[in-house]
C-alpha atoms as a PDB file:
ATOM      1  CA  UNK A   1     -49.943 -81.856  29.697  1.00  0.00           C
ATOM      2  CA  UNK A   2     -48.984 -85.545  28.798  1.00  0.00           C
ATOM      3  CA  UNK A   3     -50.334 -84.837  25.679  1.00  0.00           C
ATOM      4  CA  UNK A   4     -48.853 -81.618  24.718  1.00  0.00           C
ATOM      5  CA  UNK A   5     -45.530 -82.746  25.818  1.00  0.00           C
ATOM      6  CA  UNK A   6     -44.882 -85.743  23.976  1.00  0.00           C
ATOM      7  CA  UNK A   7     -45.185 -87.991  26.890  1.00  0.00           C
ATOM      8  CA  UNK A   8     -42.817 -86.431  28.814  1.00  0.00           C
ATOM      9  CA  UNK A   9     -44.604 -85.360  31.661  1.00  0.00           C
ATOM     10  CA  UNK A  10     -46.926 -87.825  33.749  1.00  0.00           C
ATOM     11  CA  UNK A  11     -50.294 -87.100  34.341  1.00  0.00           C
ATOM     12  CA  UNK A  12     -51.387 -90.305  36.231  1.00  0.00           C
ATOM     13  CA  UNK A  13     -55.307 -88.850  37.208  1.00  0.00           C
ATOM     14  CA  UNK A  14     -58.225 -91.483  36.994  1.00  0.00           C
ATOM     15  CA  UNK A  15     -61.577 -89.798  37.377  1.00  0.00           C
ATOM     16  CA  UNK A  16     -64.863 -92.281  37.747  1.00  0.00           C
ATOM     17  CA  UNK A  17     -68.232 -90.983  37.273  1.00  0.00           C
ATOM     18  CA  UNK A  18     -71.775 -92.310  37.426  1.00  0.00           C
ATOM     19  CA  UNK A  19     -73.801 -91.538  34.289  1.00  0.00           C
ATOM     20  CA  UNK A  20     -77.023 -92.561  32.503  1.00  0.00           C
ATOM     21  CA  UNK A  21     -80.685 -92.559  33.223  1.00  0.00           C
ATOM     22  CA  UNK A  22     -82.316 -93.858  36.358  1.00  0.00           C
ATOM     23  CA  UNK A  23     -86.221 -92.690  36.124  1.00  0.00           C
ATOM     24  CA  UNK A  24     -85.011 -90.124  38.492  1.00  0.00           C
ATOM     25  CA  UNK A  25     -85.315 -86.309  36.502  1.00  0.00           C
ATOM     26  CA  UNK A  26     -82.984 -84.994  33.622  1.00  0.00           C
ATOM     27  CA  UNK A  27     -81.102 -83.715  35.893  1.00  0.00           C
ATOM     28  CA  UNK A  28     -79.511 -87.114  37.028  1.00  0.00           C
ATOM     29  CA  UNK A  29     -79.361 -88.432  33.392  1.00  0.00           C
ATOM     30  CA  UNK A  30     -76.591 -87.061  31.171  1.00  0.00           C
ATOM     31  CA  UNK A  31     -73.774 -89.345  29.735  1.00  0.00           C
ATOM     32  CA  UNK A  32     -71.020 -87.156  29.332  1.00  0.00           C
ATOM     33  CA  UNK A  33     -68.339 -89.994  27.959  1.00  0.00           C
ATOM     34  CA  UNK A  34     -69.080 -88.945  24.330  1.00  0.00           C
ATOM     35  CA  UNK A  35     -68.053 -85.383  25.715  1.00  0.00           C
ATOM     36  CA  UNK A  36     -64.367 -86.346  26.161  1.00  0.00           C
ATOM     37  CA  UNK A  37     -63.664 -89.187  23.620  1.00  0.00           C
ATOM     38  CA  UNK A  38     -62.549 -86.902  21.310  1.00  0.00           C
ATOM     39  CA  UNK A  39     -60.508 -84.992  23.499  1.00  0.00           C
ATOM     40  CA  UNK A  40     -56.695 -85.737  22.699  1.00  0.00           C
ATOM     41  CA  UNK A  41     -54.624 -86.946  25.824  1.00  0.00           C
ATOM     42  CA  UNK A  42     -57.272 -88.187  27.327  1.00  0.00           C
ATOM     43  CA  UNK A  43     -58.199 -91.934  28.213  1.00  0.00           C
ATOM     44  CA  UNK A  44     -61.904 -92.448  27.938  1.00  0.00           C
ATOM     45  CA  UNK A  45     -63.301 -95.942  29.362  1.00  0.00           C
ATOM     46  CA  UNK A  46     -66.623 -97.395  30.203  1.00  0.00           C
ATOM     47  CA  UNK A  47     -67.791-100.600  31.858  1.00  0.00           C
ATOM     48  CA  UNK A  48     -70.577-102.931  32.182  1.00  0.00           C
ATOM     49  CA  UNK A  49     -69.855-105.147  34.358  1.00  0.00           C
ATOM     50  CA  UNK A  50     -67.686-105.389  38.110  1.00  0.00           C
ATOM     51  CA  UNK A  51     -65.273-107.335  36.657  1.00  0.00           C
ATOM     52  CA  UNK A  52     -64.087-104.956  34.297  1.00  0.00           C
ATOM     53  CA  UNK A  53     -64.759-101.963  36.550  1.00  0.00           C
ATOM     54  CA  UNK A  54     -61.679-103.332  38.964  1.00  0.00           C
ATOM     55  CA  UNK A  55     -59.658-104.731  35.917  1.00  0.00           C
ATOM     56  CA  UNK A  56     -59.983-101.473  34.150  1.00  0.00           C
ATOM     57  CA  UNK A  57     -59.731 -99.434  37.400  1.00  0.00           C
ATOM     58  CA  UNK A  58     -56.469-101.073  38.555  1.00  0.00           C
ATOM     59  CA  UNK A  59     -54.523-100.469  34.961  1.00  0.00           C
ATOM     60  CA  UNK A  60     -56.085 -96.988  34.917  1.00  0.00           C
ATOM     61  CA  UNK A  61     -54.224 -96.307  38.687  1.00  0.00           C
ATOM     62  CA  UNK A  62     -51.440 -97.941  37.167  1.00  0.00           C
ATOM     63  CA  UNK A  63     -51.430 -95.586  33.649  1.00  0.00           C
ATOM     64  CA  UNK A  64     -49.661 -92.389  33.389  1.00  0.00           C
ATOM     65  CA  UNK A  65     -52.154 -90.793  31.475  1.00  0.00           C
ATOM     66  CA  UNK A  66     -55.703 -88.972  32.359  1.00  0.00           C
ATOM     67  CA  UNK A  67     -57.945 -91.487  32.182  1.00  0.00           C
ATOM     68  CA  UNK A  68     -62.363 -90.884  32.569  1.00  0.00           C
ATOM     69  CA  UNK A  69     -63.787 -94.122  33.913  1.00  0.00           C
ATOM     70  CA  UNK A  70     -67.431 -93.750  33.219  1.00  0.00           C
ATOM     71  CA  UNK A  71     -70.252 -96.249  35.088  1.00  0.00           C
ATOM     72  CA  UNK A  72     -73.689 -96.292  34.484  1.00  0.00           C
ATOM     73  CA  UNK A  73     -75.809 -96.072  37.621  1.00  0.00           C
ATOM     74  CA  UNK A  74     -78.045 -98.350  36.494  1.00  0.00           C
ATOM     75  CA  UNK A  75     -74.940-101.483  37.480  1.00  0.00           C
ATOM     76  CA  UNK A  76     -74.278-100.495  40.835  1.00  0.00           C
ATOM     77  CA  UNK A  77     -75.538-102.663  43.057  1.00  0.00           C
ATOM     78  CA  UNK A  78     -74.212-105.560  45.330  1.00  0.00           C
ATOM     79  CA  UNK A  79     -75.816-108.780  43.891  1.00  0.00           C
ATOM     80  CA  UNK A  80     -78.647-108.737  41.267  1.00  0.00           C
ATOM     81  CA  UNK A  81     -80.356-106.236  39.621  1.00  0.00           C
ATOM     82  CA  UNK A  82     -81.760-102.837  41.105  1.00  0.00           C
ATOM     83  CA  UNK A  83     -85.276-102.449  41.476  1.00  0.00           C
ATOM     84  CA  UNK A  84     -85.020 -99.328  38.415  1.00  0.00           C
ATOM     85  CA  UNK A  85     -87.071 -99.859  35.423  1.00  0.00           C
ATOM     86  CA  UNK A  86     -84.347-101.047  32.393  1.00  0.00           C
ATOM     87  CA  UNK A  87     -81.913-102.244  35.182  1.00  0.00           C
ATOM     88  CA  UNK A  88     -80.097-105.202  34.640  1.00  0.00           C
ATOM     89  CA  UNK A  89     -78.220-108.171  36.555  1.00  0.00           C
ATOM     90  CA  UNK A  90     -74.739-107.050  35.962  1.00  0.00           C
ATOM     91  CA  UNK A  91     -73.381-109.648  38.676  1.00  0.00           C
ATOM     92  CA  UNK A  92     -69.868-111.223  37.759  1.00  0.00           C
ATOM     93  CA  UNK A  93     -66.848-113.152  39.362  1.00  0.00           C
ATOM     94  CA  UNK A  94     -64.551-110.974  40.853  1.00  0.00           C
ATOM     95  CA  UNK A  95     -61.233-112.652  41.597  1.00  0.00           C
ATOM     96  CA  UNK A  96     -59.381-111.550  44.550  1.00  0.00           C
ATOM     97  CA  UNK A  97     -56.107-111.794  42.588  1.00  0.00           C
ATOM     98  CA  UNK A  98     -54.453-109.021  41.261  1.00  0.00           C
ATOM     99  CA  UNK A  99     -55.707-108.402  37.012  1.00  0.00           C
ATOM    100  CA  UNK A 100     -56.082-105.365  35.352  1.00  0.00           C
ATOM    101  CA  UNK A 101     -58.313-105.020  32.164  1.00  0.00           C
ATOM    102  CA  UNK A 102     -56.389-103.096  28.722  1.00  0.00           C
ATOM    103  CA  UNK A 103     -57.756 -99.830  28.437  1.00  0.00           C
ATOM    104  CA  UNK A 104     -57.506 -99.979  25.212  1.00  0.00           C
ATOM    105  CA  UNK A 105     -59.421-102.956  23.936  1.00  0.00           C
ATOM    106  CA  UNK A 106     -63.171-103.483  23.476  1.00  0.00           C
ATOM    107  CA  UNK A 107     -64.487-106.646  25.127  1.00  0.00           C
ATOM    108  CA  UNK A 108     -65.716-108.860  22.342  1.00  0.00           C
ATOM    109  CA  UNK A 109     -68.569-110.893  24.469  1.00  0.00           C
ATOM    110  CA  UNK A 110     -69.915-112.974  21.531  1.00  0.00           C
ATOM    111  CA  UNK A 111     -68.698-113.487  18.295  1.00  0.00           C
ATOM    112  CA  UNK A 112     -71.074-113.708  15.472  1.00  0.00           C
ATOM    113  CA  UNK A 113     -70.725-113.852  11.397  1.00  0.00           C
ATOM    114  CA  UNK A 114     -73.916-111.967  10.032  1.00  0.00           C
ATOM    115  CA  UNK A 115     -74.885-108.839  12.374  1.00  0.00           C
ATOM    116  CA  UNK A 116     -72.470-106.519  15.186  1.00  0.00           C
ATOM    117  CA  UNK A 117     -74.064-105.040  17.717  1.00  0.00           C
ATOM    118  CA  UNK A 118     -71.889-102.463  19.620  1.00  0.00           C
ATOM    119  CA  UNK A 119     -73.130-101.238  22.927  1.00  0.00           C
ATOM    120  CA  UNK A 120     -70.922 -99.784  26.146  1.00  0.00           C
ATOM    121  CA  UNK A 121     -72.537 -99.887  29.438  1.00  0.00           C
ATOM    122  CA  UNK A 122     -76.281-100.897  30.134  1.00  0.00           C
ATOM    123  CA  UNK A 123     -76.858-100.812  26.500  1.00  0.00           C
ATOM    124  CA  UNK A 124     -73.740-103.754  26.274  1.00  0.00           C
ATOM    125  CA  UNK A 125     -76.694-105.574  28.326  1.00  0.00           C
ATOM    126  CA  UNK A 126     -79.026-104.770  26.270  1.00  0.00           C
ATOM    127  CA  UNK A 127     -76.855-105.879  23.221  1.00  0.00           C
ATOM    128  CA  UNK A 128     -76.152-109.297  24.215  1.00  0.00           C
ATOM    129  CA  UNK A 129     -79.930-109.524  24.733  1.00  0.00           C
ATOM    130  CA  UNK A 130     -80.653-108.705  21.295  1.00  0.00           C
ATOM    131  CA  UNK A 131     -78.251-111.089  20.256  1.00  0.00           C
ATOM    132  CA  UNK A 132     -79.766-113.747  22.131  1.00  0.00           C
ATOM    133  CA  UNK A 133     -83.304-112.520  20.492  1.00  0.00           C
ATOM    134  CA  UNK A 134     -81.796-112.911  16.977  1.00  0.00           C
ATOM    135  CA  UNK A 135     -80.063-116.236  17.642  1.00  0.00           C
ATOM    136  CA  UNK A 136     -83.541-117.643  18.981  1.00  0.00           C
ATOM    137  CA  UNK A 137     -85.268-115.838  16.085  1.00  0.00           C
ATOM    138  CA  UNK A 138     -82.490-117.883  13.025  1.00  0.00           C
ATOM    139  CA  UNK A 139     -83.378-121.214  15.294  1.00  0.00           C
ATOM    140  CA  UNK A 140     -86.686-120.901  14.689  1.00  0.00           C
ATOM    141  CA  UNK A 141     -88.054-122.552  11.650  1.00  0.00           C
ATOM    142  CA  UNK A 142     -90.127-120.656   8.995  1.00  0.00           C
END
């Protein structure tokens, strides 16, 4: 409706939802996200870390558009990683203080010159491992 009205009428809706692959059946391991990113109107976001979740979560509340919020199961957890195959220690600071996160920005987490590697969610852990493979792997003398 925000959409299809030209903005004006509000449709301030955040849905979250866990996605991705846990070891635990097919059933449990769809990620919808690319589902809806083409879907006009609609606000798609993913995060990989608990800083961003609550950043990105407070300006989504705070948006008057739909906006998906997508989380892979594989972060959840309260310090460290889980005890999953593939999952990784997504632990960050969380300030008490009120931020939000732009929903419409990609996080840049390392800048580089000769390669991008663009990953969302676990794979964004993945990512910055691989970067820190390839840095390690130009160090090393041939």
């Amino acid at each position: 409706m925000r959409y299809m009205s030209g903005g004006t009428v509000k449709v301030p809706m955040v849905m979250r939802a866990p996605i991705g692959a846990t070891g635990r059946g097919s059933q449990h391991a769809q990620s919808m996200e690319r589902y809806f990113t083409g879907v006009p109107g609609l606000k798609v976001v993913a995060v990989s870390n608990a800083y961003d979740a609550k950043g990105v979560l407070k300006a989504a509340v705070r948006d008057d558009n739909p906006v998906l919020m997508f989380e892979h199961k594989l972060l959840y957890g309260s310090k460290g990683a889980r005890a999953e195959s593939g999952a990784v220690d997504a632990t960050s600071e969380i300030p008490d203080s009120d931020y939000t996160v732009p929903l419409d920005k990609a996080a840049v987490r390392r800048e580089g010159k000769d390669v991008t590697i663009i990953g969302w969610l676990l794979m964004a852990h993945y990512a910055m491992q691989a970067a820190e493979q390839l840095k390690a792997e130009a160090l090393t003398p041939r």
